[in-house]
PDB file of N, CA and C in Angstrom:
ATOM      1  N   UNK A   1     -20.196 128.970  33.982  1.00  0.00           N
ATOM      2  CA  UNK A   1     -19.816 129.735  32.803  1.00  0.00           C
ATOM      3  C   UNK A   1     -18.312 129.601  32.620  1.00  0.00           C
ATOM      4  N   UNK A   2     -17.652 129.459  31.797  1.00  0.00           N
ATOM      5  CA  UNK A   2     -16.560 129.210  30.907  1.00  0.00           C
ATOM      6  C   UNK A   2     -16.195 129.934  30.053  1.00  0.00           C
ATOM      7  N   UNK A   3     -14.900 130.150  29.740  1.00  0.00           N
ATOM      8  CA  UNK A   3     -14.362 130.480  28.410  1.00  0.00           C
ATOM      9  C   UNK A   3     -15.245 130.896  27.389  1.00  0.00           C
ATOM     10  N   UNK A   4     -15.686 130.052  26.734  1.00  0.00           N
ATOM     11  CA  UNK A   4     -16.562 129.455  25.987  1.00  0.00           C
ATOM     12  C   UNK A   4     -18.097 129.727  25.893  1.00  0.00           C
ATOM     13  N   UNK A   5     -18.627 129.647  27.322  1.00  0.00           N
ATOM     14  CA  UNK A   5     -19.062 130.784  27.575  1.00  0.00           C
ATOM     15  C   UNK A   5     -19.828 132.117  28.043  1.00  0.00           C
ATOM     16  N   UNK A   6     -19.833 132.945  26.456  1.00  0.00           N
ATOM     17  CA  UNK A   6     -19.941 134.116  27.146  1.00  0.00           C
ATOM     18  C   UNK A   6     -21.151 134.713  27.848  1.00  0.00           C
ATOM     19  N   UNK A   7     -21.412 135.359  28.550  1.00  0.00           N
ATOM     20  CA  UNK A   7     -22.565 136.452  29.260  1.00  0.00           C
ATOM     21  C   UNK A   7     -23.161 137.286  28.045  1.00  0.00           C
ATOM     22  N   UNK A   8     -24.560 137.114  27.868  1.00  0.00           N
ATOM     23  CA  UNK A   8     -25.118 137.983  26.928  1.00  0.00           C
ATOM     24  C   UNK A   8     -24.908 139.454  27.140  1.00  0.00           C
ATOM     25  N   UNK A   9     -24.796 139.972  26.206  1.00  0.00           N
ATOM     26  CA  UNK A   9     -24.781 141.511  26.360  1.00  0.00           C
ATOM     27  C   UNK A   9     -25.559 142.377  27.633  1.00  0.00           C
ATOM     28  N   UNK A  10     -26.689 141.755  27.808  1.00  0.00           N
ATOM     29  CA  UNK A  10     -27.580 142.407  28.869  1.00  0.00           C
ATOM     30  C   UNK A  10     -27.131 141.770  30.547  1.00  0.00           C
ATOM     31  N   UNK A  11     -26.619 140.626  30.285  1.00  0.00           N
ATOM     32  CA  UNK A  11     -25.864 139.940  31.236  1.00  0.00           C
ATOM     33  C   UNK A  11     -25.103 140.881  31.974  1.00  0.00           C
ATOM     34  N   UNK A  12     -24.024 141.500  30.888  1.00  0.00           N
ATOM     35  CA  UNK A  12     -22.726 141.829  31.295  1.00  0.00           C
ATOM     36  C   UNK A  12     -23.481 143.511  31.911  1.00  0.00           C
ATOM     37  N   UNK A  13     -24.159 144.055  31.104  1.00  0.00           N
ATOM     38  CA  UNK A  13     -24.803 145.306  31.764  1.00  0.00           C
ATOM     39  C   UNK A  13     -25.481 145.257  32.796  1.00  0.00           C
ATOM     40  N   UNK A  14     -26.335 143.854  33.138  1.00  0.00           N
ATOM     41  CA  UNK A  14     -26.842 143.816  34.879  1.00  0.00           C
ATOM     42  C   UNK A  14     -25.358 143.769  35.818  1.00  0.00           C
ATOM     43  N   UNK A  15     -24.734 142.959  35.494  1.00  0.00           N
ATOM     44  CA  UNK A  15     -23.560 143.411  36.128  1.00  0.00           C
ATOM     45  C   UNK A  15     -22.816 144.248  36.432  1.00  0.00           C
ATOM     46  N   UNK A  16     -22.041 144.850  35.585  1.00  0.00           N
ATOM     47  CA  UNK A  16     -21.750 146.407  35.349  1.00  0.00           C
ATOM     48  C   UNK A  16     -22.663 147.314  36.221  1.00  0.00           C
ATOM     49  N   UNK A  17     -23.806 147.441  36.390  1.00  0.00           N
ATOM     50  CA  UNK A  17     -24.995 148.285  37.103  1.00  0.00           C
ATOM     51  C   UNK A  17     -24.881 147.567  38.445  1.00  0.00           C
ATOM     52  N   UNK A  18     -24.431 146.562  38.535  1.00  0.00           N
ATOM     53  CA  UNK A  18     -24.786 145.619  40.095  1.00  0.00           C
ATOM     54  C   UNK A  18     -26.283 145.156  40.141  1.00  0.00           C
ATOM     55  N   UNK A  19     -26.616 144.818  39.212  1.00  0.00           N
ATOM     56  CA  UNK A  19     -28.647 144.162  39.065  1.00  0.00           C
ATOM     57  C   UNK A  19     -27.855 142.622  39.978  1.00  0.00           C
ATOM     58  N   UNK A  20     -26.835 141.742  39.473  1.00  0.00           N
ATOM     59  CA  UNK A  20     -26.904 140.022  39.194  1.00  0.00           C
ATOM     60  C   UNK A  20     -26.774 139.823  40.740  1.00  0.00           C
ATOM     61  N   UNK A  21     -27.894 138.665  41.025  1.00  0.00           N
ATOM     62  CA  UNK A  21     -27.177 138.202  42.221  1.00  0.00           C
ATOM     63  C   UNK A  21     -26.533 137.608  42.721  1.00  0.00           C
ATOM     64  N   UNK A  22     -25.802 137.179  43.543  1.00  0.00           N
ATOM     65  CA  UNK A  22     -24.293 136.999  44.045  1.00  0.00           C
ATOM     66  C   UNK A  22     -24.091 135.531  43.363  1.00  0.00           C
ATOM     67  N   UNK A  23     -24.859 134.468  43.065  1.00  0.00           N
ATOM     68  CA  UNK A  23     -24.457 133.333  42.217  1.00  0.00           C
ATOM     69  C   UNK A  23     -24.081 134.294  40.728  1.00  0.00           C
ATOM     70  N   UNK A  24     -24.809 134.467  39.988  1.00  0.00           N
ATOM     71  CA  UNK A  24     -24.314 135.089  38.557  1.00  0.00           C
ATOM     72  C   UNK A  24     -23.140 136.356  38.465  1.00  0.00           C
ATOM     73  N   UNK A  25     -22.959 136.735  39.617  1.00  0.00           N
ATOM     74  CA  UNK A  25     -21.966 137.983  40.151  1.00  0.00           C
ATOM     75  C   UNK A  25     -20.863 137.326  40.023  1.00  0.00           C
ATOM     76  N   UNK A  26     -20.645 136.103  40.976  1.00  0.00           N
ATOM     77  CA  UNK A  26     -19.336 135.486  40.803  1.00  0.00           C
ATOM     78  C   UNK A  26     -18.917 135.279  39.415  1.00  0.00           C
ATOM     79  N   UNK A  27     -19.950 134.250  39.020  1.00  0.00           N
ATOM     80  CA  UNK A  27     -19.531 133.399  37.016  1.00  0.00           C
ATOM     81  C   UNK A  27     -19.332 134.663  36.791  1.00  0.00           C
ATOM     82  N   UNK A  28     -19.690 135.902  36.452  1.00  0.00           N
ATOM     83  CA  UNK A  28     -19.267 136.847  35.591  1.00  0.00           C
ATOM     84  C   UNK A  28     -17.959 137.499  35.874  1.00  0.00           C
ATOM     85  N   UNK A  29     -18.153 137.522  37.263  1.00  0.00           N
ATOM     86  CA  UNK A  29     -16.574 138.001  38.055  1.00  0.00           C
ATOM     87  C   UNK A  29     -15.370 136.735  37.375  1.00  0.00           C
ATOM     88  N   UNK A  30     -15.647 135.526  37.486  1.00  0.00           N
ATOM     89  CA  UNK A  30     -14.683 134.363  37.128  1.00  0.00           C
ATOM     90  C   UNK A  30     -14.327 134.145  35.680  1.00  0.00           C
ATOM     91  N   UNK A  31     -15.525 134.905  34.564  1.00  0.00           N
ATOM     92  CA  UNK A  31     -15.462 134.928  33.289  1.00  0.00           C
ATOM     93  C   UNK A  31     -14.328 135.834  32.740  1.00  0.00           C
ATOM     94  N   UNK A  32     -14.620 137.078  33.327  1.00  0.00           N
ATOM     95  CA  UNK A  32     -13.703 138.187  32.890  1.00  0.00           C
ATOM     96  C   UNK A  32     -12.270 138.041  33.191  1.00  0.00           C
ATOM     97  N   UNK A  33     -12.093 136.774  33.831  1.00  0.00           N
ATOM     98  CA  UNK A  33     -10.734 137.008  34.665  1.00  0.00           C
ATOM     99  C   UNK A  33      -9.968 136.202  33.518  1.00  0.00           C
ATOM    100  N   UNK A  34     -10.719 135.486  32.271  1.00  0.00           N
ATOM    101  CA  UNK A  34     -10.370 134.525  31.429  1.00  0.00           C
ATOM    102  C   UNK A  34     -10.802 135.093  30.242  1.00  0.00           C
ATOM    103  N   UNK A  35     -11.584 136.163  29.874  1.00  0.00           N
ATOM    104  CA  UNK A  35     -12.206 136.311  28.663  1.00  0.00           C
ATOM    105  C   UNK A  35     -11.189 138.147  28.234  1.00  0.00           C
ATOM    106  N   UNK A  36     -10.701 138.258  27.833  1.00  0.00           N
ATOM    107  CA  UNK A  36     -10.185 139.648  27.206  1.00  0.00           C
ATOM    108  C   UNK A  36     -11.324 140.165  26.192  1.00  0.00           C
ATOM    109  N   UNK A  37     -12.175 139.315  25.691  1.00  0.00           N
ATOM    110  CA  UNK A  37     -13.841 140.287  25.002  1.00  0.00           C
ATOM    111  C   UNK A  37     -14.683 141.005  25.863  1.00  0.00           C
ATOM    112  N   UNK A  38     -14.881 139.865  27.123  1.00  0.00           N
ATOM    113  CA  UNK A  38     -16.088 140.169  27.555  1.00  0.00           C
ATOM    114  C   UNK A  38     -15.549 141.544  28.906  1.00  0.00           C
ATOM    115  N   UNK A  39     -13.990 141.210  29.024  1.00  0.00           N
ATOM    116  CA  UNK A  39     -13.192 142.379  30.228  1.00  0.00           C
ATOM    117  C   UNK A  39     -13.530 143.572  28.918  1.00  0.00           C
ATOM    118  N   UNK A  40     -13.782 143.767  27.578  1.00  0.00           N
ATOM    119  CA  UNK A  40     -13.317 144.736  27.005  1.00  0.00           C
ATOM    120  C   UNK A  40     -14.633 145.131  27.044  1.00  0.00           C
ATOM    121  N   UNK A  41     -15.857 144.359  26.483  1.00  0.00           N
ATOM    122  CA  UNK A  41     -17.077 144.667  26.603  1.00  0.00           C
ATOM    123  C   UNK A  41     -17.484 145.620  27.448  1.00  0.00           C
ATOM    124  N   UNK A  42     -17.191 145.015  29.109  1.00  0.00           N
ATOM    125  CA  UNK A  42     -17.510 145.583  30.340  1.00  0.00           C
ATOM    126  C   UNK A  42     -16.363 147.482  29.999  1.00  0.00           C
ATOM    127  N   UNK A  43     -15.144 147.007  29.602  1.00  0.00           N
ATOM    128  CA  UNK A  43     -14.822 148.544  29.861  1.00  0.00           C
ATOM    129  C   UNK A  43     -15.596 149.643  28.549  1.00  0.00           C
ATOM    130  N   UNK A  44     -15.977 149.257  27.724  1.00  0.00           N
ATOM    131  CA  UNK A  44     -16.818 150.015  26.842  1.00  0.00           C
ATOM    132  C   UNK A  44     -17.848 150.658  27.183  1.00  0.00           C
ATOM    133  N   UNK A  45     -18.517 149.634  28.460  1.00  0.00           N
ATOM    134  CA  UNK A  45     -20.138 150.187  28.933  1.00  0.00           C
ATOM    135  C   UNK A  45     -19.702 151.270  30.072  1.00  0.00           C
ATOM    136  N   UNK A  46     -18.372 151.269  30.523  1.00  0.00           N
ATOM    137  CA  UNK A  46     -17.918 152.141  31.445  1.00  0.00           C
ATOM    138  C   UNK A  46     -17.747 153.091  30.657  1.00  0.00           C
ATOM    139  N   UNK A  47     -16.997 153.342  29.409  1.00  0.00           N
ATOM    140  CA  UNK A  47     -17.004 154.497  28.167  1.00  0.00           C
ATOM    141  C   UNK A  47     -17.998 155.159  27.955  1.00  0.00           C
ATOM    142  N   UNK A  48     -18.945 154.415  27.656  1.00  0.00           N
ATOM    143  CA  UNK A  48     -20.217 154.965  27.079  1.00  0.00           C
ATOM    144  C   UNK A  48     -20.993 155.207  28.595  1.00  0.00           C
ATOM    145  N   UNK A  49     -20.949 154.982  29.499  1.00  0.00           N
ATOM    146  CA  UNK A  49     -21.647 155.757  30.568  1.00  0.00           C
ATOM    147  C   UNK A  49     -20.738 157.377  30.537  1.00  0.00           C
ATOM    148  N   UNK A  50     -19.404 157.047  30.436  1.00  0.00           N
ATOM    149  CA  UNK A  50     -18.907 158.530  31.158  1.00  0.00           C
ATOM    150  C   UNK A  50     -19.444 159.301  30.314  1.00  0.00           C
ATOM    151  N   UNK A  51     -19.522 158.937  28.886  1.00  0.00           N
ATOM    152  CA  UNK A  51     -19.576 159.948  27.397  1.00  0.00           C
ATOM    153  C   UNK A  51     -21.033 160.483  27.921  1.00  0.00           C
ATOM    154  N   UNK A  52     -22.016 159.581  28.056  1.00  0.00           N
ATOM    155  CA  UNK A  52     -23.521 159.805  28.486  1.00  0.00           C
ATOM    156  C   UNK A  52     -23.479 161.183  29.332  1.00  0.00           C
ATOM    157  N   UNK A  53     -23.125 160.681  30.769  1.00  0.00           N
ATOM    158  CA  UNK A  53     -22.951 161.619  32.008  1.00  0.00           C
ATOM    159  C   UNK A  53     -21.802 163.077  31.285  1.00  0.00           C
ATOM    160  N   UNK A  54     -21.333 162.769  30.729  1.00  0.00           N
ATOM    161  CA  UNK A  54     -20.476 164.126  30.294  1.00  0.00           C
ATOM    162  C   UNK A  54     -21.703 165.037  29.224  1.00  0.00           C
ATOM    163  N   UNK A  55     -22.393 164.462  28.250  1.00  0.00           N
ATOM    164  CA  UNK A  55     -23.530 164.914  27.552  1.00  0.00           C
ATOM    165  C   UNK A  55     -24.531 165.105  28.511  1.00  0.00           C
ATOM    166  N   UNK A  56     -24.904 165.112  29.858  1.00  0.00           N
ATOM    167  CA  UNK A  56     -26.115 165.405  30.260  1.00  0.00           C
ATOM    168  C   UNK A  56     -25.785 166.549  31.338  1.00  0.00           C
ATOM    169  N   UNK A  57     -23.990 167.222  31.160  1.00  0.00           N
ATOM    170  CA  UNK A  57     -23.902 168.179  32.307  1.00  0.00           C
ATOM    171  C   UNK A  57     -23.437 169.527  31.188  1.00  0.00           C
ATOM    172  N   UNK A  58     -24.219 169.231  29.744  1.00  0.00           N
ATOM    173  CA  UNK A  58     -23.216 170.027  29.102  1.00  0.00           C
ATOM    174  C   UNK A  58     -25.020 170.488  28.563  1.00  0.00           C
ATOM    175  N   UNK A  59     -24.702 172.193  28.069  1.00  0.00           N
ATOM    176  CA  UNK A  59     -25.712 173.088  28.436  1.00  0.00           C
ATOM    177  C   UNK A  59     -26.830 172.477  26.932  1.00  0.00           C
ATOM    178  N   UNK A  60     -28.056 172.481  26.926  1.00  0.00           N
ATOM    179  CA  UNK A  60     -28.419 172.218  24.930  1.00  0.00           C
ATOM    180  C   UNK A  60     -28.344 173.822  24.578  1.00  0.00           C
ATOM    181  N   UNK A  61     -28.312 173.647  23.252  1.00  0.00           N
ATOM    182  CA  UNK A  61     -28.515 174.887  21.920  1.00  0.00           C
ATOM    183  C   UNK A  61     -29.294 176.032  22.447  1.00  0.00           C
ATOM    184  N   UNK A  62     -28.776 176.979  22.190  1.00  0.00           N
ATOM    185  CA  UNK A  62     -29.579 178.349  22.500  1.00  0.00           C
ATOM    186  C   UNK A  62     -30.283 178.654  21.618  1.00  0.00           C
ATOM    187  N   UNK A  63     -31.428 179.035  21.998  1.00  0.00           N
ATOM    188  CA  UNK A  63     -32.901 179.190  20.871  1.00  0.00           C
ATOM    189  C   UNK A  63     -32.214 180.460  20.056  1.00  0.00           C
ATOM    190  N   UNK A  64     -32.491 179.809  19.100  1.00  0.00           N
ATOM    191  CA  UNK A  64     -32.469 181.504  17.815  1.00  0.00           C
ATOM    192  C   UNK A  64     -33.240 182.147  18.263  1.00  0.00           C
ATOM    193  N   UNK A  65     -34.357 182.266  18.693  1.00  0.00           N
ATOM    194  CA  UNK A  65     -35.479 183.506  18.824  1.00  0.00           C
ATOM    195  C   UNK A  65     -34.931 183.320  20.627  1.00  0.00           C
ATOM    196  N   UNK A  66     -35.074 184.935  20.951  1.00  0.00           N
ATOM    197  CA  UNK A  66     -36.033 185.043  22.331  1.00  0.00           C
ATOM    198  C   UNK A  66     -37.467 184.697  22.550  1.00  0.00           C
ATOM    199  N   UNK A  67     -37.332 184.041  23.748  1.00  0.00           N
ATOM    200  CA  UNK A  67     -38.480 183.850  24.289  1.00  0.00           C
ATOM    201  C   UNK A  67     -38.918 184.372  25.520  1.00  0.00           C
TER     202      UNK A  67
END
């Protein structure tokens, strides 16, 4: 993998998660070190996890009625 190119979207998220194994771990590790999209890609999916995990410790809507 090259410049040129890039890791599909689902690529870069097995990675990110740690799914790829250590051949596709490296190319993606060696991609980012050359690609400023696919380094930005990867920090977005880190964004959108924290935003996730911050929405799942936060309380839902209080019922209008008692129950």
């Amino acid at each position: 993998m090259n410049h040129s190119q890039h890791p599909s979207a689902l690529h870069l998220m097995a990675f990110f998660d740690g799914e790829l194994n250590v051949e596709d771990d490296t190319k993606v590790q060696e991609h980012l070190k050359v690609c400023p999209e696919c380094h930005q890609e990867l920090e977005n999916f880190g964004q959108v996890k924290n935003l996730v995990q911050m929405g799942n410790e936060q309380p839902g809507p209080q019922p209008v009625w008692p129950l």
